[in-house]
N, C-alpha and C. Protein backbone atom coordinates (compact mmCIF):
# COMPACT_ATOMS: atom_id res chain seq x y z
N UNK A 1 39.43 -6.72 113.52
CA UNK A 1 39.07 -7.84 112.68
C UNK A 1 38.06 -8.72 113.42
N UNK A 2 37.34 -9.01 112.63
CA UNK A 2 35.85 -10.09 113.12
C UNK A 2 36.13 -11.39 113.19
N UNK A 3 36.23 -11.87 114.27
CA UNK A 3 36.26 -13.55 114.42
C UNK A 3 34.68 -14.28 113.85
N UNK A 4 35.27 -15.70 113.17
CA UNK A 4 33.65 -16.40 112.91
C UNK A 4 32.81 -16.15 114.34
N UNK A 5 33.25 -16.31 115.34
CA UNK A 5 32.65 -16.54 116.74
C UNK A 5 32.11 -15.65 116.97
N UNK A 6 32.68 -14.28 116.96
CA UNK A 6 31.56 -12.91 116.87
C UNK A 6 30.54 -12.58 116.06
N UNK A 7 30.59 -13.62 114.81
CA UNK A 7 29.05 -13.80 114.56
C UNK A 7 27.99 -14.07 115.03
N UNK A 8 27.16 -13.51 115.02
CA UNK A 8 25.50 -13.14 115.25
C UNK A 8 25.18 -14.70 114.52
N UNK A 9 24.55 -15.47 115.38
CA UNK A 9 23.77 -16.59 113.73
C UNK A 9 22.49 -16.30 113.72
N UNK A 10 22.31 -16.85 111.84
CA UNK A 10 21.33 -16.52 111.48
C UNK A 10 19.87 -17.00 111.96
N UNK A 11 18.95 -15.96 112.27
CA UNK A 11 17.64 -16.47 112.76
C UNK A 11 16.70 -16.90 111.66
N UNK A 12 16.28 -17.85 111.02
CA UNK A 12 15.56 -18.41 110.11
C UNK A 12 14.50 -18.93 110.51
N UNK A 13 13.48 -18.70 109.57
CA UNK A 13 12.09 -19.27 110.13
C UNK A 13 11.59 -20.59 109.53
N UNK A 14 11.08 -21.57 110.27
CA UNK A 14 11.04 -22.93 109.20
C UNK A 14 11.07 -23.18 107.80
N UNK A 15 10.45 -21.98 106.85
CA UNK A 15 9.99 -21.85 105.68
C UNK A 15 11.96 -21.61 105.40
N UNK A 16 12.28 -20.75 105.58
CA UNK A 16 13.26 -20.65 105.13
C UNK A 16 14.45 -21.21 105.08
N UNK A 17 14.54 -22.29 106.33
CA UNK A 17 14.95 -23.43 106.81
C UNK A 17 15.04 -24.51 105.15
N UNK A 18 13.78 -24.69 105.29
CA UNK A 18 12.99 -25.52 104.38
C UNK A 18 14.15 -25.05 103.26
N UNK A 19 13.53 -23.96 102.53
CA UNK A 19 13.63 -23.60 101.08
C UNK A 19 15.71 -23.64 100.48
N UNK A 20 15.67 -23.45 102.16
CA UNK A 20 17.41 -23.54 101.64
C UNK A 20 17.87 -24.88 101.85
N UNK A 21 17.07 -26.01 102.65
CA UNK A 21 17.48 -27.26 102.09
C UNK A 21 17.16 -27.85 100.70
N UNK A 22 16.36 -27.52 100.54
CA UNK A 22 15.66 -27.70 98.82
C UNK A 22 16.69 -27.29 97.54
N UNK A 23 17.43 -26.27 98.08
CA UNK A 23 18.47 -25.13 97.31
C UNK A 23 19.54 -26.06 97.60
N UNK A 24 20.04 -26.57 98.43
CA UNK A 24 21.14 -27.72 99.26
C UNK A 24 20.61 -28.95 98.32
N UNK A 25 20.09 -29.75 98.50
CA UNK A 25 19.07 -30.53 97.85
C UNK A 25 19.52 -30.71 95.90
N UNK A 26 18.91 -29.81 95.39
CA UNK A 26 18.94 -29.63 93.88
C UNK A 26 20.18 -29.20 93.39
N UNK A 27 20.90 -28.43 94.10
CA UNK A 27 22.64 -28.49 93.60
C UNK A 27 23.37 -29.70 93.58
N UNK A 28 23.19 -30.18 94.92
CA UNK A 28 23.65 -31.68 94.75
C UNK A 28 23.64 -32.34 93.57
N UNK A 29 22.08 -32.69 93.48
CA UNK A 29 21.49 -33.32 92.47
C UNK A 29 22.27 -33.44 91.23
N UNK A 30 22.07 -31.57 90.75
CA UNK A 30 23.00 -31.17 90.03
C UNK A 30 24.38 -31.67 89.31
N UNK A 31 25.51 -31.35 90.59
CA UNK A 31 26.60 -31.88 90.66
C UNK A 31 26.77 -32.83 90.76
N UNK A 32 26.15 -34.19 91.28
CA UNK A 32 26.24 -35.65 90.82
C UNK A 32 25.73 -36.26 89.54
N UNK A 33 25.00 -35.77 89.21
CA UNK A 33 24.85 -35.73 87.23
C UNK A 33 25.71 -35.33 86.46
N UNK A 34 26.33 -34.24 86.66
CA UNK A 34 27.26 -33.90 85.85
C UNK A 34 28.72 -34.43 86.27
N UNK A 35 28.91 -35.38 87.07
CA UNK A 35 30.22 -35.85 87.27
C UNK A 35 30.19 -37.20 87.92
N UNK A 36 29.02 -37.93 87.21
CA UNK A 36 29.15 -39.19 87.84
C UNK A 36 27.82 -39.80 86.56
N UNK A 37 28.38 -41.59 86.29
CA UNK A 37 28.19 -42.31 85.08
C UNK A 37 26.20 -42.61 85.65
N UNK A 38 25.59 -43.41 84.38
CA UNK A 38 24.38 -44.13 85.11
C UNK A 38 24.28 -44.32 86.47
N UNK A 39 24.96 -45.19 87.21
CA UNK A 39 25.14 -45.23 88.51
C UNK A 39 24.82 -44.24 89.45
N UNK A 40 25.15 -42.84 89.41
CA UNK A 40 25.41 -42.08 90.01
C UNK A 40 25.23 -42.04 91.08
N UNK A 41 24.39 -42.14 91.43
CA UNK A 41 24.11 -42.15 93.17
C UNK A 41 24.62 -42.74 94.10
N UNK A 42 24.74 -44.40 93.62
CA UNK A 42 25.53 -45.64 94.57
C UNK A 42 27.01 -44.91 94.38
N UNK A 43 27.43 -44.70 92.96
CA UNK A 43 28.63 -44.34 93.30
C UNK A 43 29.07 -43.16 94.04
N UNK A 44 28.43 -42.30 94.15
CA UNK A 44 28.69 -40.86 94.76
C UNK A 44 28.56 -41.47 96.34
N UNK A 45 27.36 -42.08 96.66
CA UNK A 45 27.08 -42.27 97.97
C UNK A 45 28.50 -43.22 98.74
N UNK A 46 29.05 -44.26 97.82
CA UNK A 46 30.09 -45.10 97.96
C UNK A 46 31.23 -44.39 98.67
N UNK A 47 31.49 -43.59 97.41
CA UNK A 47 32.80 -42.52 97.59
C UNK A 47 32.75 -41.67 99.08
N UNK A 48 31.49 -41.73 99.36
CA UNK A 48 31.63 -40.10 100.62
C UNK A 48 31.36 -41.05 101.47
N UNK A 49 31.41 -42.68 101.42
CA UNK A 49 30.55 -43.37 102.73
C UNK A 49 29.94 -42.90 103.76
N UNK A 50 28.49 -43.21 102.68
CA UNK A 50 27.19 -43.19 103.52
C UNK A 50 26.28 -43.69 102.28
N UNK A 51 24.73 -44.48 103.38
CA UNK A 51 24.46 -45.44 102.73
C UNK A 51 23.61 -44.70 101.66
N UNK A 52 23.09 -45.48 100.20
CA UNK A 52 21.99 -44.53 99.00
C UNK A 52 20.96 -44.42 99.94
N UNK A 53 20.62 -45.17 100.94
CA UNK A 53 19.29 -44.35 101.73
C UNK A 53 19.69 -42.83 102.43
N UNK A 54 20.70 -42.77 102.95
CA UNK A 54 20.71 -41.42 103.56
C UNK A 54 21.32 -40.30 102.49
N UNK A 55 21.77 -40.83 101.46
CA UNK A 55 21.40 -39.87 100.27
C UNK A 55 20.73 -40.03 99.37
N UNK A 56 19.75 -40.38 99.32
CA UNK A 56 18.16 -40.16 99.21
C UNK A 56 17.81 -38.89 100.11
N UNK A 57 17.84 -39.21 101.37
CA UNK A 57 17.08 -38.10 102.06
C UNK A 57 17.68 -37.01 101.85
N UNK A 58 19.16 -36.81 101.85
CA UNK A 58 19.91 -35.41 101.22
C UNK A 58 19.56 -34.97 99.69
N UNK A 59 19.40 -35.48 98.97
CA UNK A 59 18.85 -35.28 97.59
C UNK A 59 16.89 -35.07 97.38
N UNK A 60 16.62 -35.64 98.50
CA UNK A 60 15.24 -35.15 98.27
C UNK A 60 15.04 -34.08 99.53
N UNK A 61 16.21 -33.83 99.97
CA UNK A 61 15.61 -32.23 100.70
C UNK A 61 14.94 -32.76 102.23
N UNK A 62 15.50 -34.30 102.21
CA UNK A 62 14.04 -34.32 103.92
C UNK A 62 15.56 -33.88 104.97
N UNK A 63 16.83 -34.00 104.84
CA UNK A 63 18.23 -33.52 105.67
C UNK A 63 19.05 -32.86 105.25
N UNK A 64 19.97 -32.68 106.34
CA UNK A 64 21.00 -31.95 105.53
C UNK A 64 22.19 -32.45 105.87
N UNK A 65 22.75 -32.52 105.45
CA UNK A 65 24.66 -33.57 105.77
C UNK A 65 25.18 -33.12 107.06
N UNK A 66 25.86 -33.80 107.70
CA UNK A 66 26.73 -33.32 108.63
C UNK A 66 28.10 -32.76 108.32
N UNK A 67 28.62 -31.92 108.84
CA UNK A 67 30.03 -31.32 108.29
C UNK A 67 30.92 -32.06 107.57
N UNK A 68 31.62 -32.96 108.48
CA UNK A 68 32.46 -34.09 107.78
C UNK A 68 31.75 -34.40 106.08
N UNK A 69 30.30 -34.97 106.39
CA UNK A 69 30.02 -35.44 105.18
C UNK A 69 30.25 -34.28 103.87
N UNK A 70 30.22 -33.37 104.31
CA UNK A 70 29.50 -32.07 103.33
C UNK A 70 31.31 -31.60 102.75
N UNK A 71 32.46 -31.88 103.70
CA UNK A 71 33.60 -31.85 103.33
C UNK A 71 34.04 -33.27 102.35
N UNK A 72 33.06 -34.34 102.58
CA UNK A 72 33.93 -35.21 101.20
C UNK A 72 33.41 -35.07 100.33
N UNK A 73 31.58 -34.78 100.38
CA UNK A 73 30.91 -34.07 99.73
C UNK A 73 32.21 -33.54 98.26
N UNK A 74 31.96 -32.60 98.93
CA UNK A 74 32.71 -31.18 98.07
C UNK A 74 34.79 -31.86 97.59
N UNK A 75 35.08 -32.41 98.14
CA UNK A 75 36.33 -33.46 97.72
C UNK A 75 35.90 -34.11 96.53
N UNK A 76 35.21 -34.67 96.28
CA UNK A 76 34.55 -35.93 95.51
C UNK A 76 34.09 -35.28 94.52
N UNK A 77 33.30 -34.30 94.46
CA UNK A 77 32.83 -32.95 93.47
C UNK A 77 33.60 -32.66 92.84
N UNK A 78 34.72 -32.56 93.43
CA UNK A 78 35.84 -31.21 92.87
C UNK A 78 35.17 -29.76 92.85
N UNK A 79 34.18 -29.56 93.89
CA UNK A 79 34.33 -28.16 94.67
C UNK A 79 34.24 -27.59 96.18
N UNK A 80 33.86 -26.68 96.50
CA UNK A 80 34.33 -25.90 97.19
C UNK A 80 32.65 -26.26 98.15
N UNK A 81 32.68 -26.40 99.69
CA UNK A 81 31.58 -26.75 100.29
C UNK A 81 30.51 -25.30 100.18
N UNK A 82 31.31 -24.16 100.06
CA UNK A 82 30.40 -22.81 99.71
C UNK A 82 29.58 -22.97 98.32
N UNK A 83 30.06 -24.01 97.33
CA UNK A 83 29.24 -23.76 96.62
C UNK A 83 28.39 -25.12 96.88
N UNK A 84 28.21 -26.46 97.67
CA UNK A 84 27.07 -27.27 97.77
C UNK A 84 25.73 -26.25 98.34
N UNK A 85 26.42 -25.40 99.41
CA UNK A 85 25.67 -24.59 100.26
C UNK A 85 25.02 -23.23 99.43
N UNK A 86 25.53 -23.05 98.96
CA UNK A 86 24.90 -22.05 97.61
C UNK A 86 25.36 -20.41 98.44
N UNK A 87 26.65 -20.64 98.85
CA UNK A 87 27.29 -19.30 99.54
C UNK A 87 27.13 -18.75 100.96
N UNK A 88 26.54 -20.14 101.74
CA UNK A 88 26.40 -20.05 102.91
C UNK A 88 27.17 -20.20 104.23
């Protein structure tokens, strides 16, 4: 049986870096529209505390969350952090 740790990680090249924060990025987007009022943003950002500026930058693709965040993330959603990540 394969431990996570005996994984190989993945070698990605900036572009692809890029394109899967963009993919990270627009799901979000996604999923805070469909489960959150006008507001959406302050309130989503409220709930996972952290400020609408640093989700701004997660929603426009310039970062990417830190673990913790990406776990209330996906709490607050009502899903699963494999699917913010798009099966990653």
């Amino acid at each position: 049986m394969k431990h996570f740790a005996d994984k190989k990680p993945v070698d990605w090249t900036d572009r692809q870096k890029d394109q899967w924060q963009q993919a990270v990025a627009y799901r979000l987007r996604e999923m805070i529209a469909d489960r959150h009022g006008k507001r959406k943003e302050y309130r989503f950002a409220k709930a996972i505390g952290i400020s609408q500026g640093s989700l701004s930058d997660l929603l426009n693709g310039h970062s990417m969350p830190a673990a913790h965040t990406l776990v209330k993330m996906a709490t607050v959603l009502g899903v699963n952090v494999s699917d913010i990540l798009g099966g990653y």
